[in-house]
C-alpha atoms as a PDB file:
ATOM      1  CA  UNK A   1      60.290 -21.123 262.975  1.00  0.00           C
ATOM      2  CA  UNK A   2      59.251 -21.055 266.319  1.00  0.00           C
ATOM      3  CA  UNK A   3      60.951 -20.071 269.221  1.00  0.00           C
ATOM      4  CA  UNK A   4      61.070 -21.521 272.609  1.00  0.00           C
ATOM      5  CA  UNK A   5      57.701 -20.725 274.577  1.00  0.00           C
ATOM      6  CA  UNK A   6      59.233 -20.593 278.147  1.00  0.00           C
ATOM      7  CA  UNK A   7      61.803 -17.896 276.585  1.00  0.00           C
ATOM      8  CA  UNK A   8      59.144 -16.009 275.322  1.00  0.00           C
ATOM      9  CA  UNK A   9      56.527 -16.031 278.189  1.00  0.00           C
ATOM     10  CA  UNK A  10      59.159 -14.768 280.018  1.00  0.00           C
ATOM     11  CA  UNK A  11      59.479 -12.089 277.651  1.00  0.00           C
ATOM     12  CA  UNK A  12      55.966 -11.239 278.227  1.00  0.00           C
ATOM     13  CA  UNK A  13      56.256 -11.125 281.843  1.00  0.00           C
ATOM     14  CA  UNK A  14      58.630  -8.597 281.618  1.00  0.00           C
ATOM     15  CA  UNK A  15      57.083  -6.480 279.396  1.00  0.00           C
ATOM     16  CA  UNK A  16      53.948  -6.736 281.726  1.00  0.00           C
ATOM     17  CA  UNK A  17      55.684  -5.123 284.540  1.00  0.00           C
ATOM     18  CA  UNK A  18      58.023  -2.499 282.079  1.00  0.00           C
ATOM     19  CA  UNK A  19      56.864   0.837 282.126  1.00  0.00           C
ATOM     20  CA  UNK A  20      57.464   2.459 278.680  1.00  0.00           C
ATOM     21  CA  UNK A  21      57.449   6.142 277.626  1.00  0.00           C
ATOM     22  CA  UNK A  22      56.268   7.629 274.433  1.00  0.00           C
ATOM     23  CA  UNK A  23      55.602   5.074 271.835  1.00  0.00           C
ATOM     24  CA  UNK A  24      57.814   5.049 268.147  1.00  0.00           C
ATOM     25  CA  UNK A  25      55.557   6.571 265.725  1.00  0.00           C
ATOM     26  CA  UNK A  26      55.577   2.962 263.174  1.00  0.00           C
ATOM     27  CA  UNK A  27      55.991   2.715 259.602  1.00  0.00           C
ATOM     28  CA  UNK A  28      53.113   2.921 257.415  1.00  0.00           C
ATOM     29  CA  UNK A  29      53.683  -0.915 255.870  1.00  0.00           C
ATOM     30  CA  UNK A  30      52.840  -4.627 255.414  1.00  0.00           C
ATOM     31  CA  UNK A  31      56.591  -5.061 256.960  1.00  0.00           C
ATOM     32  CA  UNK A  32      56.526  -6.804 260.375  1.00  0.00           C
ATOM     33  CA  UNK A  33      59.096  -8.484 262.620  1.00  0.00           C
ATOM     34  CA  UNK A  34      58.729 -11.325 265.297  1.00  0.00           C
ATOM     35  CA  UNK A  35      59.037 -10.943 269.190  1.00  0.00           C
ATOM     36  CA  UNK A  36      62.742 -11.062 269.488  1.00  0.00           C
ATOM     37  CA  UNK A  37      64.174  -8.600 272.054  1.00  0.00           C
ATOM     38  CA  UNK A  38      68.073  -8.233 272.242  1.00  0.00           C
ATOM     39  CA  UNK A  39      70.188 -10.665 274.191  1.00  0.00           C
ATOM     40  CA  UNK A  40      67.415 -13.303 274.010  1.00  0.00           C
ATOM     41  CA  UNK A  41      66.678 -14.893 276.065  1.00  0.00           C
ATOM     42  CA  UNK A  42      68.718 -12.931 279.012  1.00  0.00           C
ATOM     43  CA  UNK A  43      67.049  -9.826 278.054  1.00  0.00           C
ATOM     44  CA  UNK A  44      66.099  -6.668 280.143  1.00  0.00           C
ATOM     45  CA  UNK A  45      63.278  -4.658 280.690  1.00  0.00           C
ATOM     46  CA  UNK A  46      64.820  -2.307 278.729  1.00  0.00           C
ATOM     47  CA  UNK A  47      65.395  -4.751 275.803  1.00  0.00           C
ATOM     48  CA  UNK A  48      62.282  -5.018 275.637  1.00  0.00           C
ATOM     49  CA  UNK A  49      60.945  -1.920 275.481  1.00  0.00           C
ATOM     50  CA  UNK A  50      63.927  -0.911 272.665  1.00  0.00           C
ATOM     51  CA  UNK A  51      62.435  -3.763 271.062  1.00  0.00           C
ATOM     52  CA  UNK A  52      58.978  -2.073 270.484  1.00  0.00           C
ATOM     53  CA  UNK A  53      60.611   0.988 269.110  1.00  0.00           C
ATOM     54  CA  UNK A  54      62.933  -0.265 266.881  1.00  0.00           C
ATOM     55  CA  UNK A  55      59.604  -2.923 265.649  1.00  0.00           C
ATOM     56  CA  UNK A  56      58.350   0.429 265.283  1.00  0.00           C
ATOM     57  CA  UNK A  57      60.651   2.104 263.249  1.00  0.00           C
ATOM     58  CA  UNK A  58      60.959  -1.123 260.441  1.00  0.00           C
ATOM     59  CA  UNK A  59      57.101  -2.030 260.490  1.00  0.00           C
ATOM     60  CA  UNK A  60      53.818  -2.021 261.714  1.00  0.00           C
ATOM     61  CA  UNK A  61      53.048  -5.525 263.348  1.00  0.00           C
ATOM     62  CA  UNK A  62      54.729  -8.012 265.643  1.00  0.00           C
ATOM     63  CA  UNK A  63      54.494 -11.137 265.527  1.00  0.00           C
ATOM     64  CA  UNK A  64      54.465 -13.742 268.110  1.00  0.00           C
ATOM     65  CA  UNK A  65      54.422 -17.347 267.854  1.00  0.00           C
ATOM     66  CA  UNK A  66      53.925 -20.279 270.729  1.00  0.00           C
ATOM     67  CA  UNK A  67      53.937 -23.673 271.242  1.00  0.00           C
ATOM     68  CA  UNK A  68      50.925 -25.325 272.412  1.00  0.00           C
ATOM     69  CA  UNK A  69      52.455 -28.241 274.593  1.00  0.00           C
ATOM     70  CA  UNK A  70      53.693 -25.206 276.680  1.00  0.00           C
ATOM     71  CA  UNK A  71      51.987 -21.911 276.564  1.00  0.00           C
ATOM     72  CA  UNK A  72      52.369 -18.808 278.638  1.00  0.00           C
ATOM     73  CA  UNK A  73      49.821 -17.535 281.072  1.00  0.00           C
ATOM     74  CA  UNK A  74      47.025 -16.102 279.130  1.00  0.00           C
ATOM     75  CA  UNK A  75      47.875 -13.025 281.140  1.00  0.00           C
ATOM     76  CA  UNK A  76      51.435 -13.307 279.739  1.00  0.00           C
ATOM     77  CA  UNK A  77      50.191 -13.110 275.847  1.00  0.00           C
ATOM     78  CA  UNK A  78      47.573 -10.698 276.916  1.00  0.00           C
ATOM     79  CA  UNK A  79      50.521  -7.736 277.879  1.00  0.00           C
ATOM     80  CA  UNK A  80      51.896  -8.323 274.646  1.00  0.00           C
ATOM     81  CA  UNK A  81      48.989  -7.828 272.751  1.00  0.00           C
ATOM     82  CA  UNK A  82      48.279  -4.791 274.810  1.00  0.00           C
ATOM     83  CA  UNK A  83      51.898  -3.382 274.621  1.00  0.00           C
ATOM     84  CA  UNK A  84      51.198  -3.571 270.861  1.00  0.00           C
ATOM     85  CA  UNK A  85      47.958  -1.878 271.060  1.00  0.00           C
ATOM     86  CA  UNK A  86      49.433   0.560 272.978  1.00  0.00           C
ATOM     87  CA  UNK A  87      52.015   1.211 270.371  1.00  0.00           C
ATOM     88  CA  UNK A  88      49.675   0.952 267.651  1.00  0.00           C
ATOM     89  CA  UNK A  89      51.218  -1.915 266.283  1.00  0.00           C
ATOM     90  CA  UNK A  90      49.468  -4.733 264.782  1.00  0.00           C
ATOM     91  CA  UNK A  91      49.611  -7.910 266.527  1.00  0.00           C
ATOM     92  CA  UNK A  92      49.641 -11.939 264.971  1.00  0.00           C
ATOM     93  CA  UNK A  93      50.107 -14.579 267.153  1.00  0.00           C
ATOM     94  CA  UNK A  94      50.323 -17.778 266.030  1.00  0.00           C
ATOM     95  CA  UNK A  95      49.502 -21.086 268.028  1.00  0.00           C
ATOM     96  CA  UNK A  96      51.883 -23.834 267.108  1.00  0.00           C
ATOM     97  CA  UNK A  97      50.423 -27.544 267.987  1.00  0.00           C
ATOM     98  CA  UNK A  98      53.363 -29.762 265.961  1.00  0.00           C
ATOM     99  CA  UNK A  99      56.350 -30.385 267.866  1.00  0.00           C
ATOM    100  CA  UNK A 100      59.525 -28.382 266.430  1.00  0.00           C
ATOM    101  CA  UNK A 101      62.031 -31.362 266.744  1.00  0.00           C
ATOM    102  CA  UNK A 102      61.745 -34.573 265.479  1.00  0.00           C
ATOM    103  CA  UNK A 103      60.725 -33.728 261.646  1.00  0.00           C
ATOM    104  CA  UNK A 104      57.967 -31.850 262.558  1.00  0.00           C
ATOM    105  CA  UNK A 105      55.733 -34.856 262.389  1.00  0.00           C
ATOM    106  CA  UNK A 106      54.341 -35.246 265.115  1.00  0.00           C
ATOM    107  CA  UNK A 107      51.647 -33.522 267.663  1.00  0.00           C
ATOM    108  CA  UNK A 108      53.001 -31.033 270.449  1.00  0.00           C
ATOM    109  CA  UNK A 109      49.637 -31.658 272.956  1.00  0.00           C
ATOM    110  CA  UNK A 110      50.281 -30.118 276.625  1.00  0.00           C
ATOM    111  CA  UNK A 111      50.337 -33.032 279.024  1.00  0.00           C
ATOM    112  CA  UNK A 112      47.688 -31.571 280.968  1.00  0.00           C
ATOM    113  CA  UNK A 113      45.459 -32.394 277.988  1.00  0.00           C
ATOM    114  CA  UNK A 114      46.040 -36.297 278.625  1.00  0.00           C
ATOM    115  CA  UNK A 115      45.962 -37.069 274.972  1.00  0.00           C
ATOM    116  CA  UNK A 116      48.924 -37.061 272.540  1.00  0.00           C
ATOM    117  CA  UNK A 117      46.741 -37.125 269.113  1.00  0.00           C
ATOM    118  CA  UNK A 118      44.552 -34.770 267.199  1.00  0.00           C
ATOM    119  CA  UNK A 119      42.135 -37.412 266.699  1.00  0.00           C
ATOM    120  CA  UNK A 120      41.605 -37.814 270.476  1.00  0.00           C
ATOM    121  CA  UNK A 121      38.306 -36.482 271.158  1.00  0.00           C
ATOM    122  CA  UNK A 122      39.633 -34.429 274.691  1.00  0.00           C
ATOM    123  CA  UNK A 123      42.737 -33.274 272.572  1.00  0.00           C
ATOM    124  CA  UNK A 124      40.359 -31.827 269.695  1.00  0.00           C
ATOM    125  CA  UNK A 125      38.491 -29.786 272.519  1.00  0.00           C
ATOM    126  CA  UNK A 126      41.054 -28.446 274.190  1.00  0.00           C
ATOM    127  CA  UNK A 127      42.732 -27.252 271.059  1.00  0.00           C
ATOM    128  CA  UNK A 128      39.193 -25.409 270.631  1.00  0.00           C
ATOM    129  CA  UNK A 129      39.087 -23.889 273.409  1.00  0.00           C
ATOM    130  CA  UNK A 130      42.439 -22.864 273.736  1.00  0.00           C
ATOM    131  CA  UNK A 131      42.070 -20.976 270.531  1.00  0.00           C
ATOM    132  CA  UNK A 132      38.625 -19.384 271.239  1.00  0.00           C
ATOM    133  CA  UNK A 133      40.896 -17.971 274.824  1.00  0.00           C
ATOM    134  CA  UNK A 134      43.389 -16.237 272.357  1.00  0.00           C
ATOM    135  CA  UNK A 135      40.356 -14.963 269.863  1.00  0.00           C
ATOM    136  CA  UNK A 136      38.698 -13.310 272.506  1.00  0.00           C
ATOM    137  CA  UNK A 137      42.106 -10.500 272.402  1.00  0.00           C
ATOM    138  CA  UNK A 138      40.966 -10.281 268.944  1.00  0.00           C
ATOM    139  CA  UNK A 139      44.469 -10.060 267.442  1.00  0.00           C
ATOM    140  CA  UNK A 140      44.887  -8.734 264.080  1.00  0.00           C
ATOM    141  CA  UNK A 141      45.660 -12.458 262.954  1.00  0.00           C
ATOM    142  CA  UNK A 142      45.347 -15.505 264.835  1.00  0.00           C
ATOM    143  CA  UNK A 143      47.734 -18.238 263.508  1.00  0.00           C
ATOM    144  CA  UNK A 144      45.937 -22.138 264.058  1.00  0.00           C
ATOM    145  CA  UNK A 145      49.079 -23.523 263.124  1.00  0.00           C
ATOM    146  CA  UNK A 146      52.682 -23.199 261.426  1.00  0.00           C
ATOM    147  CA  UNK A 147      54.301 -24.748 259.084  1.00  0.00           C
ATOM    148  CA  UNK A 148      51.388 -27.350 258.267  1.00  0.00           C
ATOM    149  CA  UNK A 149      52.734 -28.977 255.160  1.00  0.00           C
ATOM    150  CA  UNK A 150      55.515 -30.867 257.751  1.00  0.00           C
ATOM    151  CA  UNK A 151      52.914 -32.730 259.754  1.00  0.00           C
ATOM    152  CA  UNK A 152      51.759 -34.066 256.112  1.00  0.00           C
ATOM    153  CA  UNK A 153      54.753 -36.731 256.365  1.00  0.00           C
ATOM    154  CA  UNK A 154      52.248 -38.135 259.323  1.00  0.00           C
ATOM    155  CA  UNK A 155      49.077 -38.982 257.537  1.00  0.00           C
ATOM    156  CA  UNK A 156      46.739 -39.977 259.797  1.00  0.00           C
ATOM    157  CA  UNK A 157      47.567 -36.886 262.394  1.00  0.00           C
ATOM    158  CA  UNK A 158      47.773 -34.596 259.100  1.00  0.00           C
ATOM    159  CA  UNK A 159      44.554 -35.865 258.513  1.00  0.00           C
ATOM    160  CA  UNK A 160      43.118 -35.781 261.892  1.00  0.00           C
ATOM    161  CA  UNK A 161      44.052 -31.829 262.275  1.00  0.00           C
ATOM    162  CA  UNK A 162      42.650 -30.617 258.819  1.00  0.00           C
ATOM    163  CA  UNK A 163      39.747 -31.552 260.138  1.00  0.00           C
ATOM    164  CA  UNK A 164      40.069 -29.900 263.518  1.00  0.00           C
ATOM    165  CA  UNK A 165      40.743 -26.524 262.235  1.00  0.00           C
ATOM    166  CA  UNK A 166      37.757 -27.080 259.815  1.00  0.00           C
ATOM    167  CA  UNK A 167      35.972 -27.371 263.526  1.00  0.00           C
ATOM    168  CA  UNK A 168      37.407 -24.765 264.873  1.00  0.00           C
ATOM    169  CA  UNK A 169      37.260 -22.147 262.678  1.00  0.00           C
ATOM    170  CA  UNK A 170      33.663 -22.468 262.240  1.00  0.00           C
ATOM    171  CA  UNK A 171      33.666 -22.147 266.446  1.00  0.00           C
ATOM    172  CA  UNK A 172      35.859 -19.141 266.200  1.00  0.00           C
ATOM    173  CA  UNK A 173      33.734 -17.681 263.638  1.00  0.00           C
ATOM    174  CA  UNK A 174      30.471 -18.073 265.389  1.00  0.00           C
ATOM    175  CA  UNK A 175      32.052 -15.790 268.316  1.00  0.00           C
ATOM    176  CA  UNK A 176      34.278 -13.901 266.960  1.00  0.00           C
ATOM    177  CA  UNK A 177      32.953 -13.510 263.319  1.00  0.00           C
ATOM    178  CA  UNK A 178      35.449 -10.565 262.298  1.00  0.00           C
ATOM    179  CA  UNK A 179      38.287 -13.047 264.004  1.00  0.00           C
ATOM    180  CA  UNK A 180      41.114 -13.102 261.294  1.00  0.00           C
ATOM    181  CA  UNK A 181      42.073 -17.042 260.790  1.00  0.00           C
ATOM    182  CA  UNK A 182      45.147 -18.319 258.873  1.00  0.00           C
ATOM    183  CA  UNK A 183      47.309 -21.320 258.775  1.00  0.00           C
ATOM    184  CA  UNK A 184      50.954 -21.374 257.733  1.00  0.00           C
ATOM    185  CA  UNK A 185      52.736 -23.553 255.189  1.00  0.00           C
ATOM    186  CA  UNK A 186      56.410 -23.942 254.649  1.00  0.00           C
ATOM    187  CA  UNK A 187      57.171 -22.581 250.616  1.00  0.00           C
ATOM    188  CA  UNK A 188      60.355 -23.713 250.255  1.00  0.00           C
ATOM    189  CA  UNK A 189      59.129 -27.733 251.173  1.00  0.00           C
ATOM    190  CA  UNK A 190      56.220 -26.920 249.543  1.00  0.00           C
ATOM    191  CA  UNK A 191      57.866 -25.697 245.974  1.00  0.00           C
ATOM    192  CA  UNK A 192      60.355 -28.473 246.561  1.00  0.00           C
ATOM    193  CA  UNK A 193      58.530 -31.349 247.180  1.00  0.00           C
ATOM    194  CA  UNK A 194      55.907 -30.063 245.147  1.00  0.00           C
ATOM    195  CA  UNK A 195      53.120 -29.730 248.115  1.00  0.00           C
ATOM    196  CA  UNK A 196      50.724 -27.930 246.071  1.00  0.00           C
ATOM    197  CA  UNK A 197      47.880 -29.687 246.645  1.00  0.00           C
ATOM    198  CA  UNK A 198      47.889 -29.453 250.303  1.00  0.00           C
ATOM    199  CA  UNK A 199      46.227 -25.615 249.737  1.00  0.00           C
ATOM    200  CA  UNK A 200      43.365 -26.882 248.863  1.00  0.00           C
ATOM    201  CA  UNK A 201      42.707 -29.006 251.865  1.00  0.00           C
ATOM    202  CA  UNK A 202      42.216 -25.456 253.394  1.00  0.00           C
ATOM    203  CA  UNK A 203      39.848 -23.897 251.031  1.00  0.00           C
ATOM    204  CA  UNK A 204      36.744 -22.344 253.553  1.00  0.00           C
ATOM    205  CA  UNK A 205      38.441 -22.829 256.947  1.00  0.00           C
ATOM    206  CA  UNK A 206      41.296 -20.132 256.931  1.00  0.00           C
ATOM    207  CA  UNK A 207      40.659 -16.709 255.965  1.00  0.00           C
ATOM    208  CA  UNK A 208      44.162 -15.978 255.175  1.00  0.00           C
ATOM    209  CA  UNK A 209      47.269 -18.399 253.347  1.00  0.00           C
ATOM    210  CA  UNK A 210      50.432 -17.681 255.331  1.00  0.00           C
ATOM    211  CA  UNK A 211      53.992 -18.619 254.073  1.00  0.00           C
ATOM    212  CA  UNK A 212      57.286 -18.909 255.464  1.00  0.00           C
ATOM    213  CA  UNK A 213      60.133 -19.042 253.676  1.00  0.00           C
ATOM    214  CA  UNK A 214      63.735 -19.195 254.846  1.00  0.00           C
ATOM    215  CA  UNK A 215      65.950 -19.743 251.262  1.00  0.00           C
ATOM    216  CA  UNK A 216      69.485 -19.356 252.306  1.00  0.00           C
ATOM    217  CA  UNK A 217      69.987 -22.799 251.040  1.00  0.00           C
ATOM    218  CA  UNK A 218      70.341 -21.224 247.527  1.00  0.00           C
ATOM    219  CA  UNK A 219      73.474 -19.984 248.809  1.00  0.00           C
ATOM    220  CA  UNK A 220      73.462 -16.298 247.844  1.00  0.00           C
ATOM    221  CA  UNK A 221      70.748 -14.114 247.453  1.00  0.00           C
ATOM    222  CA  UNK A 222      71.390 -13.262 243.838  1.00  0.00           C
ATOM    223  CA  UNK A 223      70.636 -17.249 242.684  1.00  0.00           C
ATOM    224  CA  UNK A 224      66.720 -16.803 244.348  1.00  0.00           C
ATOM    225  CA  UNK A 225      64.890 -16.787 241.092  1.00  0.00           C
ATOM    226  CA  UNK A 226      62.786 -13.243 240.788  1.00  0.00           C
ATOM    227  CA  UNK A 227      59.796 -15.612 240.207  1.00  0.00           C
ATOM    228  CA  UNK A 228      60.424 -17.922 243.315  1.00  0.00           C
ATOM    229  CA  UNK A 229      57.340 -16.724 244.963  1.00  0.00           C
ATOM    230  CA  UNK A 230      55.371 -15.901 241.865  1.00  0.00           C
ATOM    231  CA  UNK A 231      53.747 -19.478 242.145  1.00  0.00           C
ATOM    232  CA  UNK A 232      51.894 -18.559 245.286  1.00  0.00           C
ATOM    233  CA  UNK A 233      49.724 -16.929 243.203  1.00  0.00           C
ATOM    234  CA  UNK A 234      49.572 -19.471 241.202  1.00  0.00           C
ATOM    235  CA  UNK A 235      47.339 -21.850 243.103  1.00  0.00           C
ATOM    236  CA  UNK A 236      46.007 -19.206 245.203  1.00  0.00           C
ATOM    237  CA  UNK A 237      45.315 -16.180 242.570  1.00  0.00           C
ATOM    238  CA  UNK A 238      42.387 -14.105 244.337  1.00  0.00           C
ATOM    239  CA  UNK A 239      42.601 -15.469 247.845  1.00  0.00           C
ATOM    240  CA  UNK A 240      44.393 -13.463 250.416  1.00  0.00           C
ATOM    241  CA  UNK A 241      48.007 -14.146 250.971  1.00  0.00           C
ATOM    242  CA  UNK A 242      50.294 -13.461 253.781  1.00  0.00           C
ATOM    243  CA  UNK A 243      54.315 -13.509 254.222  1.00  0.00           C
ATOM    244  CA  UNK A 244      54.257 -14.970 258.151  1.00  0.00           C
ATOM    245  CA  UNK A 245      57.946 -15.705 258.448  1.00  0.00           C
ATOM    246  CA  UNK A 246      61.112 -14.272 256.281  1.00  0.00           C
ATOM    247  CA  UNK A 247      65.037 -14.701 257.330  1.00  0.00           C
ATOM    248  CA  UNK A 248      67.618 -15.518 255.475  1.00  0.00           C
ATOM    249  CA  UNK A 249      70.713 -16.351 257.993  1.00  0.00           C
ATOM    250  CA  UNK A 250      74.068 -14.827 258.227  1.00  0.00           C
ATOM    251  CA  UNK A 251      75.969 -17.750 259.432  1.00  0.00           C
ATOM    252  CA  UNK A 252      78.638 -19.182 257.757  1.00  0.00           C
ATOM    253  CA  UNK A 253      78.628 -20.001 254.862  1.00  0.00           C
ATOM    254  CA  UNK A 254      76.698 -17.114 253.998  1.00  0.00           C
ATOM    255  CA  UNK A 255      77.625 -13.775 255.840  1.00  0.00           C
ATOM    256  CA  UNK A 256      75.964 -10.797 257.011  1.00  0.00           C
ATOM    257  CA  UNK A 257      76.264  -8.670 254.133  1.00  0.00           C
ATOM    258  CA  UNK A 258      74.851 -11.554 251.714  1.00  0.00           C
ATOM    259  CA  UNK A 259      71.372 -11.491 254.219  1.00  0.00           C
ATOM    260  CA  UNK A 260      71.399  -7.547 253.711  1.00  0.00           C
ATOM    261  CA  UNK A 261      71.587  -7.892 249.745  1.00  0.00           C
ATOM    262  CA  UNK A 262      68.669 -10.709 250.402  1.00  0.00           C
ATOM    263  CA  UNK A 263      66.474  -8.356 252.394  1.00  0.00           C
ATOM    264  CA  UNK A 264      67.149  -5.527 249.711  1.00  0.00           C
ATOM    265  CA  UNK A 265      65.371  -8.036 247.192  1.00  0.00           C
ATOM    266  CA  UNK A 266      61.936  -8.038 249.145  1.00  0.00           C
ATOM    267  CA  UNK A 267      60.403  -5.503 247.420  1.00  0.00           C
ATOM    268  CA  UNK A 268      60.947  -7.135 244.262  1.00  0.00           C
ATOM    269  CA  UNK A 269      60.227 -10.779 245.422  1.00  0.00           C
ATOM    270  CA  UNK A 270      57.162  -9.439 246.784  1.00  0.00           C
ATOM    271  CA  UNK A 271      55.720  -8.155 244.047  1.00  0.00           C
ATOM    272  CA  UNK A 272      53.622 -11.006 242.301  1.00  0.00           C
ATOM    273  CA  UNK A 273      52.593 -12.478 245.512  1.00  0.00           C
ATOM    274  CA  UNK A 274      50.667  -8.874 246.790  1.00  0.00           C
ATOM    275  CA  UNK A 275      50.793  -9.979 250.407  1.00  0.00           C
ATOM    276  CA  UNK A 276      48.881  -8.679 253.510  1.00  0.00           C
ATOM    277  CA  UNK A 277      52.053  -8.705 255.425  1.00  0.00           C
ATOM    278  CA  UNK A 278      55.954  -9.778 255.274  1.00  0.00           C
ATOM    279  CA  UNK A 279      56.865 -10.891 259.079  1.00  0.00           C
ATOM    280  CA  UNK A 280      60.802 -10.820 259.168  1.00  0.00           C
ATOM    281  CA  UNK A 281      61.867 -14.127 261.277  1.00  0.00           C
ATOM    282  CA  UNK A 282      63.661 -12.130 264.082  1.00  0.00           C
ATOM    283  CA  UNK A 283      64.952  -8.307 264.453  1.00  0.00           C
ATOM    284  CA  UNK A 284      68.155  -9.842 266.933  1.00  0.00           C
ATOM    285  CA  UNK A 285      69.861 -12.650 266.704  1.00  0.00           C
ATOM    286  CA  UNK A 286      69.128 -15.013 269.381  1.00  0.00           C
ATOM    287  CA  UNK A 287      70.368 -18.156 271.259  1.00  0.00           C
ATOM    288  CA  UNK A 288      67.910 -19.876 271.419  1.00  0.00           C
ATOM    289  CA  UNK A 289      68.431 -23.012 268.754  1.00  0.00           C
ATOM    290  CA  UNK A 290      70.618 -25.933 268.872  1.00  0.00           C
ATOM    291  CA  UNK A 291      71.618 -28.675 266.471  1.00  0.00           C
ATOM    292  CA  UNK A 292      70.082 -28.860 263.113  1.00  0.00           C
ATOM    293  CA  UNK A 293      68.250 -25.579 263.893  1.00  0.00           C
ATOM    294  CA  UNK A 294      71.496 -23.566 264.980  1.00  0.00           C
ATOM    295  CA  UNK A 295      71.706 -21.401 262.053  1.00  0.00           C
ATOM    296  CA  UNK A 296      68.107 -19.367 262.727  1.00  0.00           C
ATOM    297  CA  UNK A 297      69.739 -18.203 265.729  1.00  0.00           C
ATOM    298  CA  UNK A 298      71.041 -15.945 263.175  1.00  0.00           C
ATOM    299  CA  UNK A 299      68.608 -14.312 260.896  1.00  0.00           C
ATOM    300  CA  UNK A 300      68.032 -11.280 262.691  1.00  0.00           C
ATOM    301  CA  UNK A 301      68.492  -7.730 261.355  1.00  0.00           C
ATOM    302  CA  UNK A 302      70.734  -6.870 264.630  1.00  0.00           C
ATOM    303  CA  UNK A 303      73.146  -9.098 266.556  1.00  0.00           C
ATOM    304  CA  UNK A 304      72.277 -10.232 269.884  1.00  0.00           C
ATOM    305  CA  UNK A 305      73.860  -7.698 271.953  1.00  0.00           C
ATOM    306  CA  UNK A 306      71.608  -4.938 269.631  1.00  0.00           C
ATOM    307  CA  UNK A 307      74.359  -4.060 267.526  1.00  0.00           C
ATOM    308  CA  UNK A 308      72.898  -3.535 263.537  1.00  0.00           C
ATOM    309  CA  UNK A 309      73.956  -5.981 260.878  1.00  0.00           C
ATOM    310  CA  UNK A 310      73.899  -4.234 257.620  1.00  0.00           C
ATOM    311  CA  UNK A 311      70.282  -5.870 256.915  1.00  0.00           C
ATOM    312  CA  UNK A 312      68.473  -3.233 259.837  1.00  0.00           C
ATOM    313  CA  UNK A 313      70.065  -0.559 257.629  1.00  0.00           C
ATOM    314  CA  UNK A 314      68.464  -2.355 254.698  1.00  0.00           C
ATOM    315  CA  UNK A 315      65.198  -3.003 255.824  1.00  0.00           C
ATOM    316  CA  UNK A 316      64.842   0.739 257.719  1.00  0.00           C
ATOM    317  CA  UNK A 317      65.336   2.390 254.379  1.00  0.00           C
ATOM    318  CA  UNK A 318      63.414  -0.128 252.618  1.00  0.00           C
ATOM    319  CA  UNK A 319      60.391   1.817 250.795  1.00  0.00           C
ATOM    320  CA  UNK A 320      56.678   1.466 252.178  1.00  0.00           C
ATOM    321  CA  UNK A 321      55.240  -1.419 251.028  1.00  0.00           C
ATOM    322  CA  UNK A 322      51.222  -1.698 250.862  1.00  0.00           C
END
């Protein structure tokens, strides 16, 4: 999932000019959340901040992803990361070159680049150097891309980008050499359609396999198989593994307490796949998504004006997970 970039660089700007007390002491696990401040995107400077300590209290990363085609001011992602620091919370950001809409088949290139393909020789060094800018903050994982497996359904741009990240990994790693690298892939696609193959495609130019998975489609949480993620390890048994998005959506026809009982299950679910990190998809709802993509408006653990769904009590008492 990814949300809109202008709603988030303005996030950003805000939190550049909010001044914040005493940071929330985090929790001591792989648990993260994504940048989602309450009453997205009309949020306050005080949102914000709340947001930080409440991030805080569940976990100890933040995660934010952006589209390429149109980024914030570097100065913009460059608060957040420091706000994080500051906080001593971890902090992933993920760059997201396919478009969101459309199938997710297709490259999201900024116009500015003048190209609209990942074969396109000015396309494949601006995507370089764009991702060298956001390796120099040295986050604690830099995301090349989200979701992959989608952009498979176009083959000759899939094709095209597997070898640009090859390309630019080995350029991030010959400047930043301790530069954490991943890609993500969607699991629930994947397992589906039976995607398996695409991992190894990836073998050498990511340091870390991220996953999303949002599985509300099984209706209730109780019908997710214990073993659902169990085949991560599977085709990936010794690499390292990371959980980069996780919601499970309380709109109709599921509810809120259903994504509570879903949340309660992480531990469990968890447990064969031995992940780095388990980003949740949002800590507020949001309105942010329309159409097809209306439900993940509502996977947060709080509602958009910040009051707690049963899942924040959930996931607060959740036990640390390492």
């Amino acid at each position: 999932m990814n949300y809109t970039s202008a709603a988030l660089a303005a996030a950003a700007l805000v939190l550049s000019l909010a001044a914040r007390g005493g940071a929330q002491a985090y929790k001591n696990t792989i648990v993260g959340v994504a940048l989602s401040p309450a009453h997205m995107p009309n949020f306050s400077s005080a949102d914000l901040s709340g947001f930080f300590d409440q991030a805080a209290v569940i976990g100890n990363h933040i995660v934010w992803i952006c589209e390429w085609e149109s980024m914030p001011p570097f100065g913009q992602i460059k608060a957040v990361h420091d706000m994080a620091v500051s906080d001593e919370l971890k902090f992933h950001f993920y760059l997201s070159p396919i478009a969101l809409f459309g199938g997710r088949k297709n490259p999201a290139i900024p116009k500015s680049v003048g190209g609209t393909s990942f074969a396109d020789p000015k396309v494949r060094e601006a995507y370089k150097d764009e991702v060298l800018t956001l390796a120099s903050l040295n986050p604690d994982v830099l995301g090349l891309a989200t979701e992959v497996n989608f952009l498979a359904q176009n083959s000759t741009e899939y094709a095209a980008f597997v070898s640009l990240v090859g390309e630019t990994y080995q350029a991030v790693k010959r400047k930043y050499p301790d530069q954490v690298v991943t890609i993500s892939f969607q699991w629930d696609v994947m397992k589906s359609q039976k995607q398996f193959d695409r991992l190894k495609q990836f073998a050498g130019i990511v340091d870390v396999y991220s996953f999303t998975s949002y599985p509300d489609a099984f209706g209730v949480p109780q019908k997710v198989p214990d073993d659902y993620y169990s085949g991560i390890r599977q085709y990936l048994p010794t690499q390292r593994v990371g959980i980069s998005e996780f919601g499970w959506s309380s709109a109709p026809p599921s509810s809120e307490r259903e994504q509570a009982a879903f949340y309660g299950r992480i531990p469990e679910l968890m447990a064969p796949v031995r992940p780095e990190y388990v980003s949740l998809a949002l800590l507020h709802d949001v309105n942010v998504f329309s159409g097809e993509l209306e439900r993940l408006n509502h996977v947060g653990l709080r509602l958009i004006d910040d009051e707690p769904k049963p899942s924040w009590m959930t996931i607060v008492n959740l036990p640390e997970m390492h």
